[in-house]
Each structure stands twice: as structure tokens, then as C-alpha cells.
N, C-alpha and C. Protein backbone atom coordinates (compact mmCIF):
# COMPACT_ATOMS: atom_id res chain seq x y z
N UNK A 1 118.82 86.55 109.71
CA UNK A 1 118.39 85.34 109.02
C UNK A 1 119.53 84.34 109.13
N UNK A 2 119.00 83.19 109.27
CA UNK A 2 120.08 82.06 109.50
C UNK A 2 119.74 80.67 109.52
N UNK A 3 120.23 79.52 108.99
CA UNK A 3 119.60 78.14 109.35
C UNK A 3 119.06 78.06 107.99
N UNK A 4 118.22 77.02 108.15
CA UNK A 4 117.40 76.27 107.31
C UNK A 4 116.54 77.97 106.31
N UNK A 5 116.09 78.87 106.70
CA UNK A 5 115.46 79.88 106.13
C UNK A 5 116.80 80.64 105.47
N UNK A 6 117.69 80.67 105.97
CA UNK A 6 118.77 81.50 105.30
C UNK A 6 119.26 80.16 103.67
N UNK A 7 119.26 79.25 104.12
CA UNK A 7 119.51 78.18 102.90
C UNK A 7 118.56 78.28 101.69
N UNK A 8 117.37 78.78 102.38
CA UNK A 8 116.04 78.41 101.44
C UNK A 8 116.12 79.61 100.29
N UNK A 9 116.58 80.63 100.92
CA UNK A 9 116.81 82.26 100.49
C UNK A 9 118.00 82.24 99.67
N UNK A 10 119.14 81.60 99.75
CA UNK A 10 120.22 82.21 99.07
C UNK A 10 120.09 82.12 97.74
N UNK A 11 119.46 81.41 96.92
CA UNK A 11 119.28 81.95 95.82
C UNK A 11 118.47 82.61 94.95
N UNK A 12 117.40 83.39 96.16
CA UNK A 12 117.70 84.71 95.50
C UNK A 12 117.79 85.99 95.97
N UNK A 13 118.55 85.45 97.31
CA UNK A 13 119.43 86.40 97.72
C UNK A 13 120.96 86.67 96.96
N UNK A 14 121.38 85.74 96.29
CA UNK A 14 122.47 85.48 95.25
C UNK A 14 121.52 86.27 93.81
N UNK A 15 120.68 86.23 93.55
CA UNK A 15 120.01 86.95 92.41
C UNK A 15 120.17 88.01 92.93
N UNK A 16 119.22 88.59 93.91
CA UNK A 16 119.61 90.13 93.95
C UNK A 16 121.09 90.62 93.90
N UNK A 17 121.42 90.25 94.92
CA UNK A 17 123.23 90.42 95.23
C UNK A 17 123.58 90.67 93.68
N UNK A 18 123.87 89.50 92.88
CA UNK A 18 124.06 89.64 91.43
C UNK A 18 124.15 90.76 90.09
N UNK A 19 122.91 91.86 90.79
CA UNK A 19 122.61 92.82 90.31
C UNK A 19 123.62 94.55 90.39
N UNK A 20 124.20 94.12 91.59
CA UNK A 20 124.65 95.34 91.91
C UNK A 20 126.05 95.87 91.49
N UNK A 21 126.04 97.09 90.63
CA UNK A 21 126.77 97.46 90.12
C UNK A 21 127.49 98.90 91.15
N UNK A 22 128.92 98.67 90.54
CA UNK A 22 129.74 100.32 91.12
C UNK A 22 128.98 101.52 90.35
N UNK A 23 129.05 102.63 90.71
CA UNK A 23 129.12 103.77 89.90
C UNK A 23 129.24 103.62 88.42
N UNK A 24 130.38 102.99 88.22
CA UNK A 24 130.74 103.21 86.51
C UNK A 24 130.00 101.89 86.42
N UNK A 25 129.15 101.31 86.83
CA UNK A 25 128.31 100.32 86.09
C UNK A 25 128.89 98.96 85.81
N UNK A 26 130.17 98.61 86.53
CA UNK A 26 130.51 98.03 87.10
C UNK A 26 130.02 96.47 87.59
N UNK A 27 129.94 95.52 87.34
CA UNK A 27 129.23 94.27 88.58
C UNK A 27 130.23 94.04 89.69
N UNK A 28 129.68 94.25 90.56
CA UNK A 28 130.55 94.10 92.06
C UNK A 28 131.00 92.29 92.61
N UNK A 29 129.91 91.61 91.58
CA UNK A 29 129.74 90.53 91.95
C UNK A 29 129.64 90.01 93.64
N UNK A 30 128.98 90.54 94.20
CA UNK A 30 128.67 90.38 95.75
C UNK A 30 127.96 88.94 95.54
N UNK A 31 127.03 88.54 94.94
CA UNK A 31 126.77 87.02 95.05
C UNK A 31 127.37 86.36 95.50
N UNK A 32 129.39 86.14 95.24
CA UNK A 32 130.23 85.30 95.67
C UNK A 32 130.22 85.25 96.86
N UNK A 33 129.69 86.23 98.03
CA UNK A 33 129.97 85.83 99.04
C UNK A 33 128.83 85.43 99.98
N UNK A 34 127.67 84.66 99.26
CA UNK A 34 126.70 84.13 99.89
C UNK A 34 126.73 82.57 99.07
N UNK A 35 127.43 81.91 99.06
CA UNK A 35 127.33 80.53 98.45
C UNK A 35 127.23 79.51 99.76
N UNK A 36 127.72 78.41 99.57
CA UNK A 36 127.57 77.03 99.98
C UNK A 36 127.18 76.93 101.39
N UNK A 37 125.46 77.56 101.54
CA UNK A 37 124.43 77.20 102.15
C UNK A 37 125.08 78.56 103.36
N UNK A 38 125.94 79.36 102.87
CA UNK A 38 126.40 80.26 104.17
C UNK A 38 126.72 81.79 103.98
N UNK A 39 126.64 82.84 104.58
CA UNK A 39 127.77 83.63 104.35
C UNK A 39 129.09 83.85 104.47
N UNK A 40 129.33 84.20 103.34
CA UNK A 40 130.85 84.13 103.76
C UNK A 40 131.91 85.40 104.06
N UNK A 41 130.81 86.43 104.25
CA UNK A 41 131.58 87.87 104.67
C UNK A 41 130.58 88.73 105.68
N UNK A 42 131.46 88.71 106.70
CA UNK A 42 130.46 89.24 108.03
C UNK A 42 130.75 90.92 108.12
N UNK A 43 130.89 91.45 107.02
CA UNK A 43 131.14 93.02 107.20
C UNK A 43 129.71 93.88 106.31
N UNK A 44 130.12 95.07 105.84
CA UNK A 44 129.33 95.91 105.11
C UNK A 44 129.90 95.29 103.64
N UNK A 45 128.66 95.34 102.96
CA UNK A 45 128.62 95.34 101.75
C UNK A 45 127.83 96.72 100.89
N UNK A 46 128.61 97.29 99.92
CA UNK A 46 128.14 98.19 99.01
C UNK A 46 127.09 98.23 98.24
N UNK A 47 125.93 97.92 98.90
CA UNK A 47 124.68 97.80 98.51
C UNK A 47 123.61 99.17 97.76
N UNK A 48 123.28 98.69 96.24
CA UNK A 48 122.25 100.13 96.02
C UNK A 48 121.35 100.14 96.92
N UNK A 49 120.36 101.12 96.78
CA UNK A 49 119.48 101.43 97.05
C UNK A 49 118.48 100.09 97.20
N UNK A 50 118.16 99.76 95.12
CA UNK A 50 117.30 98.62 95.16
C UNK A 50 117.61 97.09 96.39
N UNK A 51 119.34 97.05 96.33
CA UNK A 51 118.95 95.52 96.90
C UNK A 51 119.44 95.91 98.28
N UNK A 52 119.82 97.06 98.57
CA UNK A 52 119.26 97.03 99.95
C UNK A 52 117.73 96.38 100.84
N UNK A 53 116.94 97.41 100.25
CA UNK A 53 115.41 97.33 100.55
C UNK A 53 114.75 96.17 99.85
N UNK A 54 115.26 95.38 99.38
CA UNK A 54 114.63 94.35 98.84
C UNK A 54 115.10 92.96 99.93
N UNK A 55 116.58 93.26 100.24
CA UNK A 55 116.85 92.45 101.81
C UNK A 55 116.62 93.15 102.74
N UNK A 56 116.31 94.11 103.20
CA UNK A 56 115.84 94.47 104.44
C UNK A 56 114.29 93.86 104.33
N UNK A 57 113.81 94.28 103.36
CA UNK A 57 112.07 93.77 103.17
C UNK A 57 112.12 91.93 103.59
N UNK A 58 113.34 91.50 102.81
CA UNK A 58 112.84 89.76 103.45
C UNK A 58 113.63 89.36 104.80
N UNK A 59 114.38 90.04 105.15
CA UNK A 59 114.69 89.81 106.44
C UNK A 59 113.99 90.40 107.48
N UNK A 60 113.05 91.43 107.12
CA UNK A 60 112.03 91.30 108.12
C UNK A 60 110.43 90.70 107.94
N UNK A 61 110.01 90.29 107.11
CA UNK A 61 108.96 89.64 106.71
C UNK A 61 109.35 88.22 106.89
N UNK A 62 110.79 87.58 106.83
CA UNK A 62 111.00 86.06 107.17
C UNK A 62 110.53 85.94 108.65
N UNK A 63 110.81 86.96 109.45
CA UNK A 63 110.61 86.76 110.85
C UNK A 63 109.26 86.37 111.38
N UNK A 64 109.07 85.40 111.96
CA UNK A 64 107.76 84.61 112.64
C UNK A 64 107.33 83.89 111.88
N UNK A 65 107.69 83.57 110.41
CA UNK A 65 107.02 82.27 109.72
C UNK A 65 108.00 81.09 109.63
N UNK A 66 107.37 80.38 110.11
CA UNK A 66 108.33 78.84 110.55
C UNK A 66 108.16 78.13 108.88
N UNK A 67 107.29 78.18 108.06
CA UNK A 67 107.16 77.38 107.35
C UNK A 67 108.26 78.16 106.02
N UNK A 68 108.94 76.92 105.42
CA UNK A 68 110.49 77.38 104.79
C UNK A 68 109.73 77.46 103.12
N UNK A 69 108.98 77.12 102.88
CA UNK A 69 108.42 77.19 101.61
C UNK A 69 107.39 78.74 101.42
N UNK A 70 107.24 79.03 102.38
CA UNK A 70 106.72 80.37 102.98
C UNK A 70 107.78 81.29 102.81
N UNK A 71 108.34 81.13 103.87
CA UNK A 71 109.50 82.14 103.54
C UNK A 71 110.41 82.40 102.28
N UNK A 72 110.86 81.10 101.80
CA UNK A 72 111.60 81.08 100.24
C UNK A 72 110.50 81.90 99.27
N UNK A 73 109.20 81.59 99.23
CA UNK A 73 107.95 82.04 98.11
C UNK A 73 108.51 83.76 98.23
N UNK A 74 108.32 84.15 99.86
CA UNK A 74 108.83 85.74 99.83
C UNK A 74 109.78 86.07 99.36
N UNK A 75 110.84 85.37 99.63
CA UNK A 75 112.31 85.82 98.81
C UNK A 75 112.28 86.23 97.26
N UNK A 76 111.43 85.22 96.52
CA UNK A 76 111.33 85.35 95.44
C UNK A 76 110.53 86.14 95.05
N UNK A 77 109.13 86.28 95.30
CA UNK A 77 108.49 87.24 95.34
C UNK A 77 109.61 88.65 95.22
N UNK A 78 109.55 89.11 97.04
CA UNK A 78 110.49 90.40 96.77
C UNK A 78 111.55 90.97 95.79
N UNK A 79 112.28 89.42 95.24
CA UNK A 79 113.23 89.65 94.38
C UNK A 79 112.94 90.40 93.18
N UNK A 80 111.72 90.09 92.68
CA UNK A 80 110.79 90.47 91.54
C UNK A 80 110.67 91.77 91.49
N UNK A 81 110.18 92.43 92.48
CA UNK A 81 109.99 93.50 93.23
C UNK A 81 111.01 94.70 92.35
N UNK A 82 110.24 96.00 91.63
CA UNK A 82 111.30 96.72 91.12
C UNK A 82 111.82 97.77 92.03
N UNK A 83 112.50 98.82 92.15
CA UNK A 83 113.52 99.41 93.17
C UNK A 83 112.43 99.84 93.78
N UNK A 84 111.37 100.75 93.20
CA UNK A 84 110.26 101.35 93.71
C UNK A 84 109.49 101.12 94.27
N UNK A 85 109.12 99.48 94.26
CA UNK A 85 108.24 98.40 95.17
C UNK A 85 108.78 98.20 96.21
N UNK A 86 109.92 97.95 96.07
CA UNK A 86 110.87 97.52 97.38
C UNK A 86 110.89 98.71 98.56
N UNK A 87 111.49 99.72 97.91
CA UNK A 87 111.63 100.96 98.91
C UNK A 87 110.21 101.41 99.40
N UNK A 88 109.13 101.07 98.64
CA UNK A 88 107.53 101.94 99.14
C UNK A 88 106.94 100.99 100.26
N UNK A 89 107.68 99.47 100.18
CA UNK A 89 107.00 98.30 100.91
C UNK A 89 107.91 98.52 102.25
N UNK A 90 108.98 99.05 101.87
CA UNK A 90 109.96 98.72 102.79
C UNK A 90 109.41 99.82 103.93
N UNK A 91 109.25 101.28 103.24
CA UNK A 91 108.68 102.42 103.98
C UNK A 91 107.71 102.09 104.70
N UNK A 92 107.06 101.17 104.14
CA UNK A 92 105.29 100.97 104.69
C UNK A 92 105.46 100.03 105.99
N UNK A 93 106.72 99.20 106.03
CA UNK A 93 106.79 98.55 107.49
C UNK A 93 107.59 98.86 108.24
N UNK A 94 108.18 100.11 107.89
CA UNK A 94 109.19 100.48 108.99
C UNK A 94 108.67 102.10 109.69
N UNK A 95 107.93 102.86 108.95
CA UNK A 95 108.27 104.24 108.94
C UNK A 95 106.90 104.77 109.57
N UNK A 96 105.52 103.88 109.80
CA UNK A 96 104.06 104.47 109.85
C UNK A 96 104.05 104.11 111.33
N UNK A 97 104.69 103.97 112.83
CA UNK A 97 104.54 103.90 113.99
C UNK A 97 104.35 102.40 114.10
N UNK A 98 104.56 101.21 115.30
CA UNK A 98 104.75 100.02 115.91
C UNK A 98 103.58 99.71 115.28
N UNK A 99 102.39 100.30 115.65
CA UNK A 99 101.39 99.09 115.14
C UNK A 99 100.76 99.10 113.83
N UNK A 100 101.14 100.05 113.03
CA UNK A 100 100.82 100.38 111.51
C UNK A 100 102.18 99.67 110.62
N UNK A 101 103.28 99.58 111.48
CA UNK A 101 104.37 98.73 111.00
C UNK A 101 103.87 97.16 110.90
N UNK A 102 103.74 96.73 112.09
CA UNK A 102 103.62 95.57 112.08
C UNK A 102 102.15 94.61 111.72
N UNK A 103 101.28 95.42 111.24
CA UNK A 103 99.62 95.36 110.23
C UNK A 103 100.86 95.20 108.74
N UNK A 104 101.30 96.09 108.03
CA UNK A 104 101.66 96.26 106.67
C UNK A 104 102.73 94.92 106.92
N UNK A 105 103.67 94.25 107.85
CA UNK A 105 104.19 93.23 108.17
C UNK A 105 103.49 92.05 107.66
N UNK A 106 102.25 92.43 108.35
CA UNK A 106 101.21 90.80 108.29
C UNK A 106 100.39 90.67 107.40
N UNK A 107 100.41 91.98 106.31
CA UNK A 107 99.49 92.14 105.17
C UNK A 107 100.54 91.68 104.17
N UNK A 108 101.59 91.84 104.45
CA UNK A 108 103.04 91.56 103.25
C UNK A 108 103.05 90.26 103.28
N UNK A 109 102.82 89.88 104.22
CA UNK A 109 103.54 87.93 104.66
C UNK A 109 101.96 87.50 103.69
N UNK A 110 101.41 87.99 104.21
CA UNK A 110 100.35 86.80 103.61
C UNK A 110 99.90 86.96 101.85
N UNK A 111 100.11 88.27 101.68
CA UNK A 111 99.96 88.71 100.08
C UNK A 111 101.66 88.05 99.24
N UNK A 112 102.40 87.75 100.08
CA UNK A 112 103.72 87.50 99.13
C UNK A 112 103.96 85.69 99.71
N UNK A 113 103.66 85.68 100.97
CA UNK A 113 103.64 84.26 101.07
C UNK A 113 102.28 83.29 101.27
N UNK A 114 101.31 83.85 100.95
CA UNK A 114 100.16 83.02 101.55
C UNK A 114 99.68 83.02 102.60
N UNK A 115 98.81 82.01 102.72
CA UNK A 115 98.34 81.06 104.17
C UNK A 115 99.03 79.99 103.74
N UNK A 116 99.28 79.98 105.91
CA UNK A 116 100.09 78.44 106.34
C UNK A 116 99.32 77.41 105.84
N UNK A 117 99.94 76.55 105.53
CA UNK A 117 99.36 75.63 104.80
C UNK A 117 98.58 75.05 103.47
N UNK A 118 99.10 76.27 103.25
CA UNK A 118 97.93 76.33 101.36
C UNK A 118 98.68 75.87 100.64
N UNK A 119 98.05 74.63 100.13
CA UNK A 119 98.23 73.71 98.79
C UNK A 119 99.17 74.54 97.14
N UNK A 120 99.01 76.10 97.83
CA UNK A 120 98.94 76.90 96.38
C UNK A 120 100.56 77.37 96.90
N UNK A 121 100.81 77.48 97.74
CA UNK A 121 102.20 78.13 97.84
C UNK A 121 103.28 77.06 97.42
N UNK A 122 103.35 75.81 97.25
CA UNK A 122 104.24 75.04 96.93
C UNK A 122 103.96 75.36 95.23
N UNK A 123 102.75 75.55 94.71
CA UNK A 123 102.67 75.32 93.32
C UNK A 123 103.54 76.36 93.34
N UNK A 124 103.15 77.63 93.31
CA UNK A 124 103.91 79.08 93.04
C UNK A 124 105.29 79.15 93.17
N UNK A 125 105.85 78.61 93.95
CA UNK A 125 107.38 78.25 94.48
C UNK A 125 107.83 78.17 93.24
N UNK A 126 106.99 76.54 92.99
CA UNK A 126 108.08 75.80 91.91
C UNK A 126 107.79 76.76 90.65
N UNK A 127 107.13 77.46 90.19
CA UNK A 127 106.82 78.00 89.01
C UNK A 127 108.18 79.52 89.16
N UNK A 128 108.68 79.56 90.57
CA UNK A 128 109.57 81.01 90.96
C UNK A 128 110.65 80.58 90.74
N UNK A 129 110.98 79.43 91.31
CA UNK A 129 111.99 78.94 91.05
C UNK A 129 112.75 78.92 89.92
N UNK A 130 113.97 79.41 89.16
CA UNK A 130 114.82 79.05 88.17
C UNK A 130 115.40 77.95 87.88
């Protein structure tokens, strides 16, 4: 993810990030290193379980939708998403063979972002939005 769709995402890709604690429960504060429209750490990050699969889920569901209000709606959407949603959605597009992957792909995009062009995905945005 990168560009104009990676801008649209960071906050709540900064929400999830936000969440993740060490062992002793801890905040790792990983948010800090997705701020001012960029990343700012190109290594591994100590990611749970939950916000793993909750960015793997929108970095592959961003892929092929050009429209940025589309893609942001998913971000937020997924963000919502509790550990168990994330990991069962995440299973469902990676793990059932190429073309049962990429059906649960195009059933995700359109149940979390709509149709191109629908009047209703800008409403929903702004209502996701913080």
C-alpha cells in the first residue's frame, strides 16, 4: 500500500497500530511510526495476532479498487472488525485455493466497501470517521 490509498488509511491504520500491547500489557505505541501521510519504519513490527490480520485483510482487499473513499470505508470497516473476524476473513482469502481466494476477495470489497460509485459509501465514511 502506498500513495494517495496509503494516506486515506493511516488513520486507522494508526487506530489499529494504537492497540497493541507487549506481553505485560504494555502499549508499544507503534502508531508513532505511521504519521505525516508516511511510514516511517521500513522493518518488522511486533504485531498481535488481531492487528496483524486486520492489516493483512486491508492490504489485500485495497488492491484493484481505484476509488480512495472505497478503500478508506474498508480500512475502517476492518478496523471494527474483532480479532476473530479479522483472522476468519483473513483465512477465507488466503487459505481456500486461487479461485475460492479471490471470490471471498470480491465478496469482502463489495460487503465492506460497496459499489463503485454508490451515493451510500461517502455517507458511511463520514459517519466512520472520528
Amino acid at each position: 500500500m502506498y500513495g494517495q490509498a496509503l494516506r486515506r488509511c493511516l488513520p486507522a491504520l494508526r487506530e489499529i497500530l494504537s492497540r497493541v500491547n507487549d506481553n505485560a500489557g504494555i502499549p508499544l505505541e507503534l502508531h508513532r511510526f505511521v504519521g505525516n501521510g508516511r511510514l516511517g519504519f521500513r522493518g518488522n513490527l511486533p504485531l498481535d495476532e488481531e492487528a496483524g490480520a486486520k492489516l493483512a485483510l486491508i492490504f489485500k482487499l485495497q488492491e484493484r479498487v481505484s476509488d480512495l473513499d472505497r478503500v478508506e470505508l474498508i480500512a475502517w470497516r476492518v478496523e471494527r472488525f474483532s480479532r476473530e473476524e479479522a483472522v476468519y476473513w483473513l483465512t477465507r482469502a488466503t487459505q481456500y485455493g486461487e479461485a475460492a481466494n479471490r471470490w471471498a476477495l470480491a465478496g469482502m470489497r463489495l460487503m465492506l466497501g460497496g459499489q463503485p460509485g454508490d451515493a451510500a459509501v461517502r455517507e458511511m465514511l463520514e459517519k466512520l470517521r472520528r
